[in-house]
C-alpha atoms as a PDB file:
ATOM      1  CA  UNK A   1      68.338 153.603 121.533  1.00  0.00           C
ATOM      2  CA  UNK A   2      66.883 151.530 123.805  1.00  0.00           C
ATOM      3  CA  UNK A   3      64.601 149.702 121.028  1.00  0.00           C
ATOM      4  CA  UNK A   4      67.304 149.324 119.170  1.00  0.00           C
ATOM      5  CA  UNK A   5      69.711 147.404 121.610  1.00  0.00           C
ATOM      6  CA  UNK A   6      66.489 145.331 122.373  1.00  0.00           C
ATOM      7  CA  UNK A   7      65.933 144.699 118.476  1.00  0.00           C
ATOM      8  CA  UNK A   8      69.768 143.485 118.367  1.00  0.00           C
ATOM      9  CA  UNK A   9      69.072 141.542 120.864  1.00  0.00           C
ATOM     10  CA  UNK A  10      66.106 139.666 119.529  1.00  0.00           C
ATOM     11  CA  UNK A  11      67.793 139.255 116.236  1.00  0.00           C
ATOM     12  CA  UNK A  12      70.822 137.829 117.736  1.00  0.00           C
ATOM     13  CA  UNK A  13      68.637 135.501 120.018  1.00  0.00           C
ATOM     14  CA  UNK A  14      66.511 134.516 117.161  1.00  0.00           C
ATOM     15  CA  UNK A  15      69.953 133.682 115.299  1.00  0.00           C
ATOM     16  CA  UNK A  16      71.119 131.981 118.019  1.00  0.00           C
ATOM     17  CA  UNK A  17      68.450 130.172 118.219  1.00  0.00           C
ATOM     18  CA  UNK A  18      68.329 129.117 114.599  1.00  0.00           C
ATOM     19  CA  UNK A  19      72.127 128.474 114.643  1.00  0.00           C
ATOM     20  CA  UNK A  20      71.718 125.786 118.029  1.00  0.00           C
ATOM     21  CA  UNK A  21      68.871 124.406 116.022  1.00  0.00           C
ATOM     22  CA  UNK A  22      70.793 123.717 112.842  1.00  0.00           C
ATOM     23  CA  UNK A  23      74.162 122.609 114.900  1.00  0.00           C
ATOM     24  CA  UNK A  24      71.468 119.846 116.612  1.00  0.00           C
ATOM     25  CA  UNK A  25      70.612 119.171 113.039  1.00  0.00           C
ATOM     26  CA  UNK A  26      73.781 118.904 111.673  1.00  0.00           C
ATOM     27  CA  UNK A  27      74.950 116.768 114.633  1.00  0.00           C
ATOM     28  CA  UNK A  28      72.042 114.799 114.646  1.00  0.00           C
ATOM     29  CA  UNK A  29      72.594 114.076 110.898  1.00  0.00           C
ATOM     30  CA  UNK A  30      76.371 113.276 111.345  1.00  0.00           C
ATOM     31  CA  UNK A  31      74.969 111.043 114.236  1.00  0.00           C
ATOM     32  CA  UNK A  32      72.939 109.039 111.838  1.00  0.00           C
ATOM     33  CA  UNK A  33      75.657 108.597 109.072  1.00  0.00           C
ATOM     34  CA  UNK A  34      78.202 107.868 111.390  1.00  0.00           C
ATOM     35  CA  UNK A  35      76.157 105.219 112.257  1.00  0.00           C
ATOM     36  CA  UNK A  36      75.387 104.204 108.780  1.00  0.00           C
ATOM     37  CA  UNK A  37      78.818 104.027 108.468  1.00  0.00           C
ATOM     38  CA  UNK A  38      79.230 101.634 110.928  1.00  0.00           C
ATOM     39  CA  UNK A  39      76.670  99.380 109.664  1.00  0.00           C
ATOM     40  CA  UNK A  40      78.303  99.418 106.339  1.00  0.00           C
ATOM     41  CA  UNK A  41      81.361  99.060 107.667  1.00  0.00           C
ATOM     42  CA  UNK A  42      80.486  96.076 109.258  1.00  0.00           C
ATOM     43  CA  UNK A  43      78.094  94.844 106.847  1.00  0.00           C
ATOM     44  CA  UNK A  44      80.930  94.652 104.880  1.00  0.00           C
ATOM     45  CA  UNK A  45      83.410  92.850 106.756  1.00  0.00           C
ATOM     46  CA  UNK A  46      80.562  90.128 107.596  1.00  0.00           C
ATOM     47  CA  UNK A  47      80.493  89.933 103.846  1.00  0.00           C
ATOM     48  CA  UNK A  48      84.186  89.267 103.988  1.00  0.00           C
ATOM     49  CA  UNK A  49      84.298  86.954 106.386  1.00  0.00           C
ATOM     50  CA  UNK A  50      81.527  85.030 104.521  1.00  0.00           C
ATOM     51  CA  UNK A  51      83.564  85.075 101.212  1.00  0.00           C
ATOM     52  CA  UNK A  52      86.389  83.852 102.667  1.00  0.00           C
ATOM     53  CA  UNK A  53      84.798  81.044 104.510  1.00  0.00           C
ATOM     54  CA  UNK A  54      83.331  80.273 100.885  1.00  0.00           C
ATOM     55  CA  UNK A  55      86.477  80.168  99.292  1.00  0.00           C
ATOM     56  CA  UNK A  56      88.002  77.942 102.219  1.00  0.00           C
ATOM     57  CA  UNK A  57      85.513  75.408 102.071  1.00  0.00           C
ATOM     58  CA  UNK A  58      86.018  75.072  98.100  1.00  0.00           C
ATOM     59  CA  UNK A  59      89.290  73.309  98.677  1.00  0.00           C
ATOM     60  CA  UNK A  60      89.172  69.597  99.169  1.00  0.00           C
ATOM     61  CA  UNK A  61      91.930  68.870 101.896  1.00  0.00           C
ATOM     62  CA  UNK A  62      91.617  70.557 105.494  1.00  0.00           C
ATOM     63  CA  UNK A  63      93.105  73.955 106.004  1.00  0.00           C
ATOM     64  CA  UNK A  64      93.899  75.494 109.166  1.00  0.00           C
ATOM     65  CA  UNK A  65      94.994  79.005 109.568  1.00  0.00           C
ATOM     66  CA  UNK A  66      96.905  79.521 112.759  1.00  0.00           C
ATOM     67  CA  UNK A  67      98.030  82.482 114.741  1.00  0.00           C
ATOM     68  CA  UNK A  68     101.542  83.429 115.870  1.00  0.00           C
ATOM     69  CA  UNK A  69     100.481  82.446 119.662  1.00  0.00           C
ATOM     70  CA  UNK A  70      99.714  78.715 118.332  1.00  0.00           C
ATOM     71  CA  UNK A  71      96.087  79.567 117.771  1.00  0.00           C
ATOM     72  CA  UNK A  72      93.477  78.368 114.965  1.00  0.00           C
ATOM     73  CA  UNK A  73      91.919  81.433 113.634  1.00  0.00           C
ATOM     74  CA  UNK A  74      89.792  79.765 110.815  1.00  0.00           C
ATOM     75  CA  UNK A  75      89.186  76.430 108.822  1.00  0.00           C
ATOM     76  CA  UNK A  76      87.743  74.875 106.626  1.00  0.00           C
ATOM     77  CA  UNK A  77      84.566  72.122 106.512  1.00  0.00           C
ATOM     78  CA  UNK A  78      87.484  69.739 105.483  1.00  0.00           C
ATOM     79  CA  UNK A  79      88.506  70.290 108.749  1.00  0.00           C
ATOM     80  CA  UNK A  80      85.565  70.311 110.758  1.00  0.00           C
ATOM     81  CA  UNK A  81      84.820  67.133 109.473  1.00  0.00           C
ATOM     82  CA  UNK A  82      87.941  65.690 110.582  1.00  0.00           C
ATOM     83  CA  UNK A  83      87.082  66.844 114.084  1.00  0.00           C
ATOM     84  CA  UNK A  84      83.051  66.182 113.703  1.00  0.00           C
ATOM     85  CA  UNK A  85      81.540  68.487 116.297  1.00  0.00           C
ATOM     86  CA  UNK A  86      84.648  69.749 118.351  1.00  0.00           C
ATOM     87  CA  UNK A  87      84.670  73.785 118.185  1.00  0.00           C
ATOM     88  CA  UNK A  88      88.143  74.577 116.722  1.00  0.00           C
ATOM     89  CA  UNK A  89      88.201  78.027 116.511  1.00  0.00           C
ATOM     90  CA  UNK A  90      90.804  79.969 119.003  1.00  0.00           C
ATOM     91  CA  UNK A  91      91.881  76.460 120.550  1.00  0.00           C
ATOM     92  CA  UNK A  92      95.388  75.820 121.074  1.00  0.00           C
ATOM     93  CA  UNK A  93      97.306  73.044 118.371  1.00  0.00           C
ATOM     94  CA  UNK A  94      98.424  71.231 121.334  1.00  0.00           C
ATOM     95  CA  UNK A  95      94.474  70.666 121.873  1.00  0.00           C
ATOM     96  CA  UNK A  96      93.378  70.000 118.189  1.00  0.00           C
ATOM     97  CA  UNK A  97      96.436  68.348 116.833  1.00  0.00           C
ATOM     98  CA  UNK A  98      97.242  66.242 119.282  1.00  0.00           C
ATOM     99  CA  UNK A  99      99.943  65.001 117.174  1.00  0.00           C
ATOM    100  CA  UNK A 100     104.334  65.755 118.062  1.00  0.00           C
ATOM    101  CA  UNK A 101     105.156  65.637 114.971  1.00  0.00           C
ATOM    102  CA  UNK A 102     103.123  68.384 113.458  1.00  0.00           C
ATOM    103  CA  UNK A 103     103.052  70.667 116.073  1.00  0.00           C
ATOM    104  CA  UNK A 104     106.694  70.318 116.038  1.00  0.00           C
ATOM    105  CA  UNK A 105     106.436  71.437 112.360  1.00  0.00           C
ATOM    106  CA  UNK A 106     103.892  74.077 112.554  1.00  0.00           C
ATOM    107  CA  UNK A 107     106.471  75.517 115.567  1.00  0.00           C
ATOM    108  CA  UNK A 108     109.589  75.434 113.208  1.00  0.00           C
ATOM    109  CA  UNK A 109     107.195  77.572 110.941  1.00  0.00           C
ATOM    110  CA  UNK A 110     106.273  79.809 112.906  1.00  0.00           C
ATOM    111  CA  UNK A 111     109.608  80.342 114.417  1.00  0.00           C
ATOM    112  CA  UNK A 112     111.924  80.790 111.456  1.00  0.00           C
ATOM    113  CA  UNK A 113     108.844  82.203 109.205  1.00  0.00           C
ATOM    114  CA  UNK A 114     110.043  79.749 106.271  1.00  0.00           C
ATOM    115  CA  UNK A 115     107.325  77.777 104.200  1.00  0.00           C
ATOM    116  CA  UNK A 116     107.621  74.111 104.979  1.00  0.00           C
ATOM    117  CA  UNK A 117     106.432  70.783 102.839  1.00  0.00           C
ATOM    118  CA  UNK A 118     106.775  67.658 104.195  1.00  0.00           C
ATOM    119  CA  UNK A 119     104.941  64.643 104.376  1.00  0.00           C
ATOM    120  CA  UNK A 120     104.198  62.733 107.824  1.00  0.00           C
ATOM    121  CA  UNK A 121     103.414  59.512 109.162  1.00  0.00           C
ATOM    122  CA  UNK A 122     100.469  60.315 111.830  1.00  0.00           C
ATOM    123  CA  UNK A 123      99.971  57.610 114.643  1.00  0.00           C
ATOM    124  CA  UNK A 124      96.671  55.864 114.822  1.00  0.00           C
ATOM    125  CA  UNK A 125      95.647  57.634 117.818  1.00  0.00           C
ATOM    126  CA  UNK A 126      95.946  60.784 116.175  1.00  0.00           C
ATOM    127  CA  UNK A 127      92.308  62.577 115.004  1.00  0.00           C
ATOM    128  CA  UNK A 128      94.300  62.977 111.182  1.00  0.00           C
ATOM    129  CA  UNK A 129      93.851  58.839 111.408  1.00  0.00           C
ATOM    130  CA  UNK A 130      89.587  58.309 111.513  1.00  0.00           C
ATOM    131  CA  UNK A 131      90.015  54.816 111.306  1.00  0.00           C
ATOM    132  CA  UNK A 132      92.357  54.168 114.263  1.00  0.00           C
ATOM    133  CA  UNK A 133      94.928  52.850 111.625  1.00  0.00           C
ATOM    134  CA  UNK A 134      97.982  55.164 110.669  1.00  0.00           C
ATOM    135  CA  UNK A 135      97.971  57.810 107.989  1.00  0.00           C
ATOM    136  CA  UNK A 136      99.901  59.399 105.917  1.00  0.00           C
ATOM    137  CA  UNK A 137      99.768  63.504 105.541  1.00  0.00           C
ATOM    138  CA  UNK A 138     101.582  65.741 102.137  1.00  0.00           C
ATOM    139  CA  UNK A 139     101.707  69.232 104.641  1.00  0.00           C
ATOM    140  CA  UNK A 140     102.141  72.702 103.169  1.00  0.00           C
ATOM    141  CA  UNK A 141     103.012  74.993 105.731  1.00  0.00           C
ATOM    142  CA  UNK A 142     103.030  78.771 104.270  1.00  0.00           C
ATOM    143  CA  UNK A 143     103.974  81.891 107.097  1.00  0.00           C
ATOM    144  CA  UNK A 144     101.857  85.193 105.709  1.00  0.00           C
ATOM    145  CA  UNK A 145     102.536  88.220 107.653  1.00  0.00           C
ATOM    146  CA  UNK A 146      99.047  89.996 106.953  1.00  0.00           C
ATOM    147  CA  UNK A 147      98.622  93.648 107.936  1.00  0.00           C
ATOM    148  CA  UNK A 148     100.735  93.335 110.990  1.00  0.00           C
ATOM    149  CA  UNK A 149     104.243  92.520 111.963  1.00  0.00           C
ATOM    150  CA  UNK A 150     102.996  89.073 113.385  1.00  0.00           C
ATOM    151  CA  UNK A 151     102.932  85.990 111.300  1.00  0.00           C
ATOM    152  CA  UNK A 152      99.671  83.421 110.605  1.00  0.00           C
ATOM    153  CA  UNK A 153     100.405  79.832 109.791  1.00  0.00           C
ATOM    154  CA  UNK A 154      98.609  78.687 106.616  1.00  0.00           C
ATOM    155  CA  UNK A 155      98.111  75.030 106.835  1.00  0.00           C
ATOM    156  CA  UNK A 156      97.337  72.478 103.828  1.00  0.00           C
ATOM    157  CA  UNK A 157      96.869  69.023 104.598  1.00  0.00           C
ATOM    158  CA  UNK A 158      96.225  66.092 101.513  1.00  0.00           C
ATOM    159  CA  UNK A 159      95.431  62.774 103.219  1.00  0.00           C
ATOM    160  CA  UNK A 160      97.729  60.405 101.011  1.00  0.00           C
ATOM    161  CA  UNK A 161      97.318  57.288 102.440  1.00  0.00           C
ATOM    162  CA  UNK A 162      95.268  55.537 100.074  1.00  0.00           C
ATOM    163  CA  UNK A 163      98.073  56.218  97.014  1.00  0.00           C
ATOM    164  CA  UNK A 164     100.289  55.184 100.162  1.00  0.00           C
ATOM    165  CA  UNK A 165      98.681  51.956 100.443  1.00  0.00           C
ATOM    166  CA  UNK A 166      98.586  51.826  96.773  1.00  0.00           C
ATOM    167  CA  UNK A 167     101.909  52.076  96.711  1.00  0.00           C
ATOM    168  CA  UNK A 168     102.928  49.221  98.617  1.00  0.00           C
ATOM    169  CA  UNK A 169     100.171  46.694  97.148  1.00  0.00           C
ATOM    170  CA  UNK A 170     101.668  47.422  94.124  1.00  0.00           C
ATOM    171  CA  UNK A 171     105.063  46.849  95.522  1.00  0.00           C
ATOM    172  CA  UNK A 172     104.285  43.475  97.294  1.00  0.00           C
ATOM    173  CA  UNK A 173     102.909  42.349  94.144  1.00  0.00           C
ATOM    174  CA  UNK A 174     106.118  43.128  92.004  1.00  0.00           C
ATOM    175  CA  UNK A 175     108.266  41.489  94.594  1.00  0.00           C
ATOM    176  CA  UNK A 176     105.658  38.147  94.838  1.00  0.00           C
ATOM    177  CA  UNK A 177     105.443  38.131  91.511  1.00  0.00           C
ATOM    178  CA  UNK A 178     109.594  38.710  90.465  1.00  0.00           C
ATOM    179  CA  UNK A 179     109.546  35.870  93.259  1.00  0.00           C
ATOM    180  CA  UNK A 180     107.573  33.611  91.893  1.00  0.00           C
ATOM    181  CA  UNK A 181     108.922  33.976  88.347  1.00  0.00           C
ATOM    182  CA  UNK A 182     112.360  33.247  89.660  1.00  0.00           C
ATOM    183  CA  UNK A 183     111.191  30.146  91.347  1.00  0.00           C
ATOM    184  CA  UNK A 184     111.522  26.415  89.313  1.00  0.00           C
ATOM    185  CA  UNK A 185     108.216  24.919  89.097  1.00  0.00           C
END
């Protein structure tokens, strides 16, 4: 009897044995692919990120994309070239604008969660006005509530000042010349 309780007990020892050795496989294994998982997982987002900065930087006007706490979360090389080597990213408005006027929009925005369009007259001294003269801005301002009950500002600017300054050659010109026309030699 005695061999045989000591034979049970070898076989359930060597089965122990093999079953701590396969659960250190196992977790071992799950260890790995969780990690693989990971990777992937944020191999993927980085792949994200990167398409989305690639479709930014296709448009031609400066986009900012702004948190609900007044934030920029992203923009485009439009942007950045407005600003030159300032770092833009998770700065207030109030420090990048620099401007009443839009802030004051981009506020409205974010408070009612309405898109807005307007166009704006920006000072000389704002950073929207490179060559210290003023300049005028077409804004699109669209709220998206993305995966979350808080809202990001979408921000499209389209520098129109040259059609601006078009605008009023060409009207100077009609009034000179309906002046002129009207007056006797």
């Amino acid at each position: 009897m005695t061999y045989l309780a000591f034979g049970i007990a070898l076989i359930l020892a060597i089965a122990l044995l093999r079953a701590r050795s396969k659960y250190r496989e196992d977790v071992q294994y799950w260890q790995t692919r969780g990690k693989d998982l990971d990777d992937q997982a944020k191999k993927a987002a980085k792949n994200h990120r990167r398409e989305i900065r690639r479709l930014l930087d296709a448009l031609p006007d400066p986009f900012f994309s702004i948190s609900h706490d007044r934030k920029i979360i992203r923009h485009n090389n439009p942007a950045a070239e407005i600003f030159k080597d300032r770092d833009l990213e998770n700065r207030s408005i109030q420090q990048v604008f620099l401007d009443s006027a839009l802030i004051t929009l981009v506020d409205k925005a974010i408070a009612t969660g309405v898109p807005l369009s307007q166009t704006l007259q920006l000072s000389s001294n704002s950073p929207f006005s490179p060559s210290g003269k003023t300049s005028h801005w077409a804004i699109e301002i669209n709220p998206v509530s993305l995966l979350s009950d808080q809202i990001e500002i979408q921000l499209l600017m389209r520098d129109l000042t040259a059609s601006v300054i078009a605008d009023q050659v060409r009207q100077d010109f009609v009034a000179n010349a309906s002046h002129e026309l009207r007056t006797p030699l």
